[in-house]
PDB file of N, CA and C in Angstrom:
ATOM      1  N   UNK A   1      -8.191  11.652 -20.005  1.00  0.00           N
ATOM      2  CA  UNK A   1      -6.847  11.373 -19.547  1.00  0.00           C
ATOM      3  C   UNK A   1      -6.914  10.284 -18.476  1.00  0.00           C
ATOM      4  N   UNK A   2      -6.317   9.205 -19.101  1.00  0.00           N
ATOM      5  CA  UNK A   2      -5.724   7.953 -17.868  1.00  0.00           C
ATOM      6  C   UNK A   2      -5.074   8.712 -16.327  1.00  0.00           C
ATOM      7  N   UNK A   3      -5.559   7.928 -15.254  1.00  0.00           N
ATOM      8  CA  UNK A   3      -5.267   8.027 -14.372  1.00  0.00           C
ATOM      9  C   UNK A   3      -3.589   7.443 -14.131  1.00  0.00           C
ATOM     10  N   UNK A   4      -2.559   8.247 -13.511  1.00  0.00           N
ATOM     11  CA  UNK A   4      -1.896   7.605 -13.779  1.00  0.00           C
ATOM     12  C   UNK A   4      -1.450   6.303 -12.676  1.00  0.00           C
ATOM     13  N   UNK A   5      -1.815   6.012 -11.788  1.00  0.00           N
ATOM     14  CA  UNK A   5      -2.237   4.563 -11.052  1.00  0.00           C
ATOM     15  C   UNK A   5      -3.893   4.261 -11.050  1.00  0.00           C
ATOM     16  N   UNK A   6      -3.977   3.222 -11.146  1.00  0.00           N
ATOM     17  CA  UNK A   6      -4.936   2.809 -10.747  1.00  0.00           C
ATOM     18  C   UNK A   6      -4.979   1.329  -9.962  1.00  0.00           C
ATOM     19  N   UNK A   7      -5.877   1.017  -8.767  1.00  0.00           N
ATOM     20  CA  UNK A   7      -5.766   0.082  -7.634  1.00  0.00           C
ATOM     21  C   UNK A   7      -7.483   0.098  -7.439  1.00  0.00           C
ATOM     22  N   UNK A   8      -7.247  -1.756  -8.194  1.00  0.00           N
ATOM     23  CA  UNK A   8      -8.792  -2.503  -8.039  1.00  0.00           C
ATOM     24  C   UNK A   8      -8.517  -2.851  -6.884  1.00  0.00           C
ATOM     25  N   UNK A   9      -9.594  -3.131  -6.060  1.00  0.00           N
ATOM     26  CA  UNK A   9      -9.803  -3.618  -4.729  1.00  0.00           C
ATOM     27  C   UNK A   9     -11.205  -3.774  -4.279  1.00  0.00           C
ATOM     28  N   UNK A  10     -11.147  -4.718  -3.391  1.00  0.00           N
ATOM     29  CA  UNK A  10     -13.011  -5.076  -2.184  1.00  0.00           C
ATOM     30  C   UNK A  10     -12.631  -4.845  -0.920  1.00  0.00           C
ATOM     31  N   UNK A  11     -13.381  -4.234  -0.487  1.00  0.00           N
ATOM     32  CA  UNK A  11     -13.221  -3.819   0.749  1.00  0.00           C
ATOM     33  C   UNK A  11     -14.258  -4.698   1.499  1.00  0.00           C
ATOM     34  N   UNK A  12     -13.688  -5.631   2.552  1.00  0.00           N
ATOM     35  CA  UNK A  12     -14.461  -6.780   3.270  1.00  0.00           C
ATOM     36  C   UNK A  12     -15.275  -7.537   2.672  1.00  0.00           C
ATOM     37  N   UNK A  13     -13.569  -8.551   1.455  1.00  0.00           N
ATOM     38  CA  UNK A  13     -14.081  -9.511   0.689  1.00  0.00           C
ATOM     39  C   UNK A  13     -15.137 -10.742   1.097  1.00  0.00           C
ATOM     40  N   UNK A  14     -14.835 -11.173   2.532  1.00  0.00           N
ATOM     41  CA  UNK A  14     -15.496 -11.944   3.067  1.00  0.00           C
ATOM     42  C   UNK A  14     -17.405 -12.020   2.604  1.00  0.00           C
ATOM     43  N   UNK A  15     -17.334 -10.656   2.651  1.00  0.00           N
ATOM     44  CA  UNK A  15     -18.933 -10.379   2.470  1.00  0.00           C
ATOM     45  C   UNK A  15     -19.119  -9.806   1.562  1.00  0.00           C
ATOM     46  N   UNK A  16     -18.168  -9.554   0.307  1.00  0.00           N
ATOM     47  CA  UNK A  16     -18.450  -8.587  -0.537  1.00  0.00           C
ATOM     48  C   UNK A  16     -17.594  -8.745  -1.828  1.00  0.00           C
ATOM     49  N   UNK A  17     -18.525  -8.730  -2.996  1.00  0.00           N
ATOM     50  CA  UNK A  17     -17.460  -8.918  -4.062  1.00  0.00           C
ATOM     51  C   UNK A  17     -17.647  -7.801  -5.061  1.00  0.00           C
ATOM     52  N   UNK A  18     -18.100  -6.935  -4.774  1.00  0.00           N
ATOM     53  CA  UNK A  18     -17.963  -5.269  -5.617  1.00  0.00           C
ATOM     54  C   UNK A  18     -16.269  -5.022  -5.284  1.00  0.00           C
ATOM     55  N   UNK A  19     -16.197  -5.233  -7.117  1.00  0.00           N
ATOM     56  CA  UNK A  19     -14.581  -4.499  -7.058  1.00  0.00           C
ATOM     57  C   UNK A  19     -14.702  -2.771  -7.382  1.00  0.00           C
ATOM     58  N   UNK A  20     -14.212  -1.896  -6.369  1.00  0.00           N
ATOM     59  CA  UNK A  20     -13.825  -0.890  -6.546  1.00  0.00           C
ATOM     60  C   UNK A  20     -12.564  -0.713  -7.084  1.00  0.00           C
ATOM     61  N   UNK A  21     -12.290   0.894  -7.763  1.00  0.00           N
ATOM     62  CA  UNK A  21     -11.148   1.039  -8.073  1.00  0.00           C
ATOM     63  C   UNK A  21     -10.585   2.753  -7.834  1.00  0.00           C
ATOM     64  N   UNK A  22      -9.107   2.625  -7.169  1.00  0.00           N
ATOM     65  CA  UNK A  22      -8.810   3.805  -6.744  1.00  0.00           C
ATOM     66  C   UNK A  22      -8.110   4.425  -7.732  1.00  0.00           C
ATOM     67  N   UNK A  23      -8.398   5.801  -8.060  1.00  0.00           N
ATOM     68  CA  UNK A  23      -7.231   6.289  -9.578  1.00  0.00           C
ATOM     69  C   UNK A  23      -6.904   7.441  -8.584  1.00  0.00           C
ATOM     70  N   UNK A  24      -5.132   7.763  -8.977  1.00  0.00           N
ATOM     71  CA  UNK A  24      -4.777   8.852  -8.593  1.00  0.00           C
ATOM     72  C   UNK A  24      -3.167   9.072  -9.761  1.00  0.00           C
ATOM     73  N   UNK A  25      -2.994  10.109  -9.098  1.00  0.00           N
ATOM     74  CA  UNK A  25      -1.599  10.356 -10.316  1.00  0.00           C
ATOM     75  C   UNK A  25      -0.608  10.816  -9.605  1.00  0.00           C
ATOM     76  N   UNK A  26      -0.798  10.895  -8.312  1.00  0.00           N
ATOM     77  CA  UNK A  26       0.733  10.972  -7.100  1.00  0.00           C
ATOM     78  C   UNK A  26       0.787   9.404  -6.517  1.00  0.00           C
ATOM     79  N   UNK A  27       2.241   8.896  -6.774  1.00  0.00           N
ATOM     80  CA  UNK A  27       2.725   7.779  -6.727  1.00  0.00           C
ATOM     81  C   UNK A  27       2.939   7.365  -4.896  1.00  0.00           C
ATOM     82  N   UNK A  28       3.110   8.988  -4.096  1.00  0.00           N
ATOM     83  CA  UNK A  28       2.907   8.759  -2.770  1.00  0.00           C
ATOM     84  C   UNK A  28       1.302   8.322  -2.079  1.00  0.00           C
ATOM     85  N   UNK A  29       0.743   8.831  -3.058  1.00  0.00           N
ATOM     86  CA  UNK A  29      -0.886   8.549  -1.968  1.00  0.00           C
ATOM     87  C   UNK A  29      -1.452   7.296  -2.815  1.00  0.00           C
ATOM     88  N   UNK A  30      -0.683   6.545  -3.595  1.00  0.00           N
ATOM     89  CA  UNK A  30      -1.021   5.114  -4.198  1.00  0.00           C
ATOM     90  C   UNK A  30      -0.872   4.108  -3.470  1.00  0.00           C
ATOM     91  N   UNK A  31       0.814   5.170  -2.627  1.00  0.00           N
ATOM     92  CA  UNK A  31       1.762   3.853  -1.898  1.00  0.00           C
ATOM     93  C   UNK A  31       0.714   3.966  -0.411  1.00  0.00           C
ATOM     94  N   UNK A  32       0.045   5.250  -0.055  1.00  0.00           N
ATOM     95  CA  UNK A  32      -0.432   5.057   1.148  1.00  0.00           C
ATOM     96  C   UNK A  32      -1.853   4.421   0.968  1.00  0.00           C
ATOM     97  N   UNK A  33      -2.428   4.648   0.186  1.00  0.00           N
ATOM     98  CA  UNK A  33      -3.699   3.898  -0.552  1.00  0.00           C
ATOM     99  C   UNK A  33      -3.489   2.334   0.137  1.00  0.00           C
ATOM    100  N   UNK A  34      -2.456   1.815  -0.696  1.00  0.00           N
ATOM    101  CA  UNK A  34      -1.806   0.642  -0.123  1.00  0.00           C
ATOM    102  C   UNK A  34      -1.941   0.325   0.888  1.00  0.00           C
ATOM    103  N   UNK A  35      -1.229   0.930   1.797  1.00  0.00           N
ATOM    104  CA  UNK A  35      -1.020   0.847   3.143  1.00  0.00           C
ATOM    105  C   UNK A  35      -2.752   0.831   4.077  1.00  0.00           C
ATOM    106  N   UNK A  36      -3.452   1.822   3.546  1.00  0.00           N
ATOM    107  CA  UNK A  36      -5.358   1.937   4.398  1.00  0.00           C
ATOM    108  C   UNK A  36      -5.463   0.025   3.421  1.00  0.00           C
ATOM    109  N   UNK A  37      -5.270  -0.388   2.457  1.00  0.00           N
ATOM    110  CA  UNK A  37      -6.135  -1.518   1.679  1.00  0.00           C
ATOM    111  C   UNK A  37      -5.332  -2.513   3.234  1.00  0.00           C
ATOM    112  N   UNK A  38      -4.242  -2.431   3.129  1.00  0.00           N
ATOM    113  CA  UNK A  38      -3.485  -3.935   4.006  1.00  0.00           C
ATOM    114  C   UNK A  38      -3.901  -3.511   5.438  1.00  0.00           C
ATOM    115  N   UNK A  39      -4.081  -2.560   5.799  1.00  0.00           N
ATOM    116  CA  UNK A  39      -4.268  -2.478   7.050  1.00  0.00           C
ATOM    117  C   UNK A  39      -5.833  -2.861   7.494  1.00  0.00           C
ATOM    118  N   UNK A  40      -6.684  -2.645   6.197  1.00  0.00           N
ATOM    119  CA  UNK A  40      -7.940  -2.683   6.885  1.00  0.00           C
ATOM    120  C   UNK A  40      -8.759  -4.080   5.990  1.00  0.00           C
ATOM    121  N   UNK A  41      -7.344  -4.690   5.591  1.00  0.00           N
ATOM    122  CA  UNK A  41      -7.684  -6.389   5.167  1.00  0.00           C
ATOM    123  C   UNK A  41      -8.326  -6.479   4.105  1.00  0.00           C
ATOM    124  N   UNK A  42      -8.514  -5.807   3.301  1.00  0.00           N
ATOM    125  CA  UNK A  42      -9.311  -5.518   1.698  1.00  0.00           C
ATOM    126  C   UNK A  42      -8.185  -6.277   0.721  1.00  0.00           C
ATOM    127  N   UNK A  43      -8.928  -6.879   0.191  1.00  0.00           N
ATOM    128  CA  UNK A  43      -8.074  -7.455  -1.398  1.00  0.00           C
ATOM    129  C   UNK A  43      -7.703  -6.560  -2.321  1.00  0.00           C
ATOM    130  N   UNK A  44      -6.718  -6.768  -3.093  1.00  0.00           N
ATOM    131  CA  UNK A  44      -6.011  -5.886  -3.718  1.00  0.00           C
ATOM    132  C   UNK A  44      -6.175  -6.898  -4.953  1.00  0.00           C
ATOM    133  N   UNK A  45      -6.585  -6.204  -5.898  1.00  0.00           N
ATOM    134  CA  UNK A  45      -6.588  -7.197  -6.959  1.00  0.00           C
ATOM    135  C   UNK A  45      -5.669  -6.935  -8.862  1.00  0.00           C
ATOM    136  N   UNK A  46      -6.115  -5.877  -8.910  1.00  0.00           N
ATOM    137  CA  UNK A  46      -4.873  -5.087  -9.336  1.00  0.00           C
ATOM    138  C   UNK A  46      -4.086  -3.681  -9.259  1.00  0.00           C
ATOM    139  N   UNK A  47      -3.459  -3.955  -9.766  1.00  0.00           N
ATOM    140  CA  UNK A  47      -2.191  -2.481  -9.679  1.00  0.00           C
ATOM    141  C   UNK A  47      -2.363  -1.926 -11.033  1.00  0.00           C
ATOM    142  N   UNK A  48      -2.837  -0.743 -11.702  1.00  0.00           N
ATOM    143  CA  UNK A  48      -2.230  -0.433 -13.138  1.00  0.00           C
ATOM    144  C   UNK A  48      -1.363   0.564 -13.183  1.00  0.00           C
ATOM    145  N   UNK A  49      -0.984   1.325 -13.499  1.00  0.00           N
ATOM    146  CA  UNK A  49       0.453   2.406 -13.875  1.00  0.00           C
ATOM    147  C   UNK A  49       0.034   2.943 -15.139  1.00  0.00           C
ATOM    148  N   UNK A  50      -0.111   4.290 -15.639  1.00  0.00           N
ATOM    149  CA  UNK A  50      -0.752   4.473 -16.883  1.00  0.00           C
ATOM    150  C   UNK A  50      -1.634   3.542 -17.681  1.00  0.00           C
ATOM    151  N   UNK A  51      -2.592   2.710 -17.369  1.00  0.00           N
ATOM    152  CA  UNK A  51      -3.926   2.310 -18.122  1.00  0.00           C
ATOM    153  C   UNK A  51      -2.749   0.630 -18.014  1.00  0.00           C
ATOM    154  N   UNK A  52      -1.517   0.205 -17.567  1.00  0.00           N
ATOM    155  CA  UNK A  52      -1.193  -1.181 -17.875  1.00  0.00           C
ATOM    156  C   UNK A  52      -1.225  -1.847 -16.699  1.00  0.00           C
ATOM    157  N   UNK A  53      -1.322  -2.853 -16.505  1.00  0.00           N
ATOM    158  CA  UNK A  53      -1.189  -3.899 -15.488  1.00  0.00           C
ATOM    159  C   UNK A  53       0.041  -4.295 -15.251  1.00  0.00           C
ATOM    160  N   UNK A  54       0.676  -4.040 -13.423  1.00  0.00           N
ATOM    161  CA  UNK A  54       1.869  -4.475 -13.338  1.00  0.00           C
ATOM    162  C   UNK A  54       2.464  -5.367 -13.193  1.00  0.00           C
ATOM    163  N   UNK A  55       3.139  -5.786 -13.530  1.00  0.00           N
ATOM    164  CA  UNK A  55       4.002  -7.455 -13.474  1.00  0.00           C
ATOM    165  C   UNK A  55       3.627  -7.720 -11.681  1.00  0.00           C
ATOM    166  N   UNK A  56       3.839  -8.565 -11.674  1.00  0.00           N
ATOM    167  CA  UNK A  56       3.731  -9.241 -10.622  1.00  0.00           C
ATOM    168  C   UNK A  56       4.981  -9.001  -9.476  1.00  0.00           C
ATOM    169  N   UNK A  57       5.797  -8.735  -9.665  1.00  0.00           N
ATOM    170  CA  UNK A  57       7.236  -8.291  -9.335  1.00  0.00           C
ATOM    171  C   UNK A  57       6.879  -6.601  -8.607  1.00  0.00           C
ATOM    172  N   UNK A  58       6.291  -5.982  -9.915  1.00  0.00           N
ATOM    173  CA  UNK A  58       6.352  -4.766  -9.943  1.00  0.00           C
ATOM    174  C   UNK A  58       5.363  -4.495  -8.800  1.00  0.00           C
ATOM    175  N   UNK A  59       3.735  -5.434  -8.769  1.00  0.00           N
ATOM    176  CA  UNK A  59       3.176  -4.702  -7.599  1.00  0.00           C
ATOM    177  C   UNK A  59       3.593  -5.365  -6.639  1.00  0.00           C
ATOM    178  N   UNK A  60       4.196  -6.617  -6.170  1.00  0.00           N
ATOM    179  CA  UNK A  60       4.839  -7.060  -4.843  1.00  0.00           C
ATOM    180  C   UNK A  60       5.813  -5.766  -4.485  1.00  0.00           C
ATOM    181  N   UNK A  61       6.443  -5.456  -5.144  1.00  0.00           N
ATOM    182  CA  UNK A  61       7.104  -4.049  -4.378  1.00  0.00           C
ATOM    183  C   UNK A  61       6.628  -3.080  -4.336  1.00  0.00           C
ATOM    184  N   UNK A  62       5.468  -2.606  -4.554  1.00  0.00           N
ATOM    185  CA  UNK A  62       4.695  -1.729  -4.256  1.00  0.00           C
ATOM    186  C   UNK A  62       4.071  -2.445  -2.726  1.00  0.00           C
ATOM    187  N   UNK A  63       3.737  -3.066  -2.470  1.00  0.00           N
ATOM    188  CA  UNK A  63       3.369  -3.468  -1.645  1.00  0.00           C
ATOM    189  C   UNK A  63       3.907  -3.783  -0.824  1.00  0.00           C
ATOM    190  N   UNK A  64       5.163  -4.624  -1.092  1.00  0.00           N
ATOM    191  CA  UNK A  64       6.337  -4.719   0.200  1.00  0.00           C
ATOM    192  C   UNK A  64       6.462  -3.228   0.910  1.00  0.00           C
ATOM    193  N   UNK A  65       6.492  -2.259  -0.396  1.00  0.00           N
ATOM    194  CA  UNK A  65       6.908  -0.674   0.614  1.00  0.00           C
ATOM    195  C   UNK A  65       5.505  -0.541   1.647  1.00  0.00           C
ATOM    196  N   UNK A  66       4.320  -0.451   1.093  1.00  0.00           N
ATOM    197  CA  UNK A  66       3.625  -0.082   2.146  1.00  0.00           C
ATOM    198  C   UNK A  66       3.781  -1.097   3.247  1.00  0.00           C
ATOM    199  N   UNK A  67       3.657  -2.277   3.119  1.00  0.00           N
ATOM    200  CA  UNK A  67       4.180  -3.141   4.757  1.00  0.00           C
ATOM    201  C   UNK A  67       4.909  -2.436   5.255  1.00  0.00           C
ATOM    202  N   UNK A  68       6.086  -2.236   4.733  1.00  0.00           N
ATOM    203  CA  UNK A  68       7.485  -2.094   5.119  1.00  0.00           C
ATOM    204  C   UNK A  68       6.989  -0.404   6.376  1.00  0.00           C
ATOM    205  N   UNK A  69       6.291   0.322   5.510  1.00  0.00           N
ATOM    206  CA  UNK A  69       6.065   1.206   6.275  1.00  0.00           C
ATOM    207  C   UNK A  69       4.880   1.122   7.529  1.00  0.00           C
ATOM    208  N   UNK A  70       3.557   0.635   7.081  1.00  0.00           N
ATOM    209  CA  UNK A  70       2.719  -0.329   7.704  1.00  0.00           C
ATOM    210  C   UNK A  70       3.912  -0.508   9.152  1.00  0.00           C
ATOM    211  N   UNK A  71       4.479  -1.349   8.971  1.00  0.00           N
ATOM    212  CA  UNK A  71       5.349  -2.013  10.041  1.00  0.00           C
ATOM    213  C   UNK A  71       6.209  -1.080  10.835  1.00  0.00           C
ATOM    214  N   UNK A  72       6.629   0.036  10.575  1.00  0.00           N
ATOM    215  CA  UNK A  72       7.513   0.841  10.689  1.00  0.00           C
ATOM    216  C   UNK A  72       6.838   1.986  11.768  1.00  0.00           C
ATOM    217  N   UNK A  73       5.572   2.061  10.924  1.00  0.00           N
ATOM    218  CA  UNK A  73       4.872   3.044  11.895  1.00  0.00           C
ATOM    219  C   UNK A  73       4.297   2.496  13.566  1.00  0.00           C
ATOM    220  N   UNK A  74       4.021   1.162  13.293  1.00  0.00           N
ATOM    221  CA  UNK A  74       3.590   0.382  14.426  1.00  0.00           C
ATOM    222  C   UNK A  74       4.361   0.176  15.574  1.00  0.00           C
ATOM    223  N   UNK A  75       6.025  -0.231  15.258  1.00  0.00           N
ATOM    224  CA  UNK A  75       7.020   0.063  15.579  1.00  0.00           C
ATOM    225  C   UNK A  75       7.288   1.227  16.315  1.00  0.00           C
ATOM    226  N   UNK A  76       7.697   2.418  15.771  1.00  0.00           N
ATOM    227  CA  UNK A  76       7.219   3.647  15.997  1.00  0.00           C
ATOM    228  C   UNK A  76       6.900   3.726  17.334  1.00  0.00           C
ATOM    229  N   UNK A  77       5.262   3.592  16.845  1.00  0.00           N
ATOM    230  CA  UNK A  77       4.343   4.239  17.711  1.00  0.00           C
ATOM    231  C   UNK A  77       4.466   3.281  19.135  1.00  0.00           C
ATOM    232  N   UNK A  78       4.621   2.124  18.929  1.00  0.00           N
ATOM    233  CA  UNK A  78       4.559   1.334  20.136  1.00  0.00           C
ATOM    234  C   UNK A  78       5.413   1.257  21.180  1.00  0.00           C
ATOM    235  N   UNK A  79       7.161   1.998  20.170  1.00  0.00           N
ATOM    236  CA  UNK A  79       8.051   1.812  21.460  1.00  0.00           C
ATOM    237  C   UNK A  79       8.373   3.468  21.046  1.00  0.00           C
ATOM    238  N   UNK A  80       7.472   4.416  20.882  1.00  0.00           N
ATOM    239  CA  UNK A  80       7.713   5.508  21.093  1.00  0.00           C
ATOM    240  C   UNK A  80       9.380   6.288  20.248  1.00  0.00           C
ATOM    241  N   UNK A  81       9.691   5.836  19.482  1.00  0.00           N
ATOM    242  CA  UNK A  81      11.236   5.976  18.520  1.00  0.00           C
ATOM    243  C   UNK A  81      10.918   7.152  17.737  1.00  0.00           C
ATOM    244  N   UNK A  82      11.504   7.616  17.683  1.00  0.00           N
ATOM    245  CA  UNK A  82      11.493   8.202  16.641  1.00  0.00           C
ATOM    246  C   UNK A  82      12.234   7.724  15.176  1.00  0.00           C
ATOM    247  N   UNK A  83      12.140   8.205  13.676  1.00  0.00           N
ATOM    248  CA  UNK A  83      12.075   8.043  12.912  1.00  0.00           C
ATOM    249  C   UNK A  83      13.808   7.244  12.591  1.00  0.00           C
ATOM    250  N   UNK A  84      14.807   7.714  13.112  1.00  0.00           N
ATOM    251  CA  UNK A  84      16.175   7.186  12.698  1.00  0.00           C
ATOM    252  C   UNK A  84      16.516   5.925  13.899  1.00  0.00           C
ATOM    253  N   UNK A  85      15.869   6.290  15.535  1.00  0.00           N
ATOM    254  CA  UNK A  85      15.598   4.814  15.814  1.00  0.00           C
ATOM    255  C   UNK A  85      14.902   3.589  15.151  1.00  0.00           C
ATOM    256  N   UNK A  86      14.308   3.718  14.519  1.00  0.00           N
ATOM    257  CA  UNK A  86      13.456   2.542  13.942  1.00  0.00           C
ATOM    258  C   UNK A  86      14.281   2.133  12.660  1.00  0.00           C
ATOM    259  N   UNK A  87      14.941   3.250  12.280  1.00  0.00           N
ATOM    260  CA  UNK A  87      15.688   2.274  10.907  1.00  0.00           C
ATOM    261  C   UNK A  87      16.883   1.760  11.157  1.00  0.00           C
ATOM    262  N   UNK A  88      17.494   2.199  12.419  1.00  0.00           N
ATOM    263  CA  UNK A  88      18.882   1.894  12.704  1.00  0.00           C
ATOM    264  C   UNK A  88      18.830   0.575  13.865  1.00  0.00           C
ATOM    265  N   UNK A  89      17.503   0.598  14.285  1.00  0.00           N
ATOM    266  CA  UNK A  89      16.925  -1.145  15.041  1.00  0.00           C
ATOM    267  C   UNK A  89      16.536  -1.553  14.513  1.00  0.00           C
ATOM    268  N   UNK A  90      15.387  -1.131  13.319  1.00  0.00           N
ATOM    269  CA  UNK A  90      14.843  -2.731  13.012  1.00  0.00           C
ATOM    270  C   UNK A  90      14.811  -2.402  11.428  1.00  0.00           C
ATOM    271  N   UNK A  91      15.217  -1.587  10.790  1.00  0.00           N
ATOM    272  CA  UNK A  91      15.354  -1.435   9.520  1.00  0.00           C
ATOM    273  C   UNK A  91      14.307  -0.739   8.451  1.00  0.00           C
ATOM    274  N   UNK A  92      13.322  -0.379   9.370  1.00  0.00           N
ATOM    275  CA  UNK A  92      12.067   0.114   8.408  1.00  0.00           C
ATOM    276  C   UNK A  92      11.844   1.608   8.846  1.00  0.00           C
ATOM    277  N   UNK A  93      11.433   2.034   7.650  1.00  0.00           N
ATOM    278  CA  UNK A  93      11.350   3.572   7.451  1.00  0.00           C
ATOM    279  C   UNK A  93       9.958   3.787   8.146  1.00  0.00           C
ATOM    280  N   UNK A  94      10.333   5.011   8.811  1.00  0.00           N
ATOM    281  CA  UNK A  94       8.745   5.486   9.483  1.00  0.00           C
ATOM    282  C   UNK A  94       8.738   7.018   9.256  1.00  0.00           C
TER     283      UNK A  94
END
């Protein structure tokens, strides 16, 4: 049985070109998957969704969400808000 995401990636491309790949089948710990790859500067190379490769569209918004949250939490944490301050100042979900 296909994984139902799967997320190629290198972790500290600079020095490294072993592509790993993450499979899971909850669409929340794909999106946070996301979020550990951008935060800790790893290439993302593809996105699949049941065994296909996503349009280009399709993983930019996968990815916009984890920024979006990425950003949200930083936010957050830095000016101390809680969760409906941060969307009602600066627009991002935390």
């Amino acid at each position: 049985m296909t994984s139902k995401y799967s997320i190629d990636y290198t972790v500290m491309p600079q020095h490294n070109r072993r592509v790993l790949t993450h499979h899971t089948h909850d669409p929340v710990e794909a999106e946070e998957f996301l979020m550990h790859l951008l935060s800790s500067g790893s290439r993302i190379h593809e996105i699949r969704h049941d065994g296909v490769t996503l349009t280009p569209k399709q993983s930019d918004q996968m990815i916009k969400v984890a920024a979006e949250r990425i950003a949200g939490l930083m936010v957050r944490e830095s000016l101390s808000l809680d969760s409906a301050a941060t969307i009602h100042r600066f627009g991002f979900a935390a």
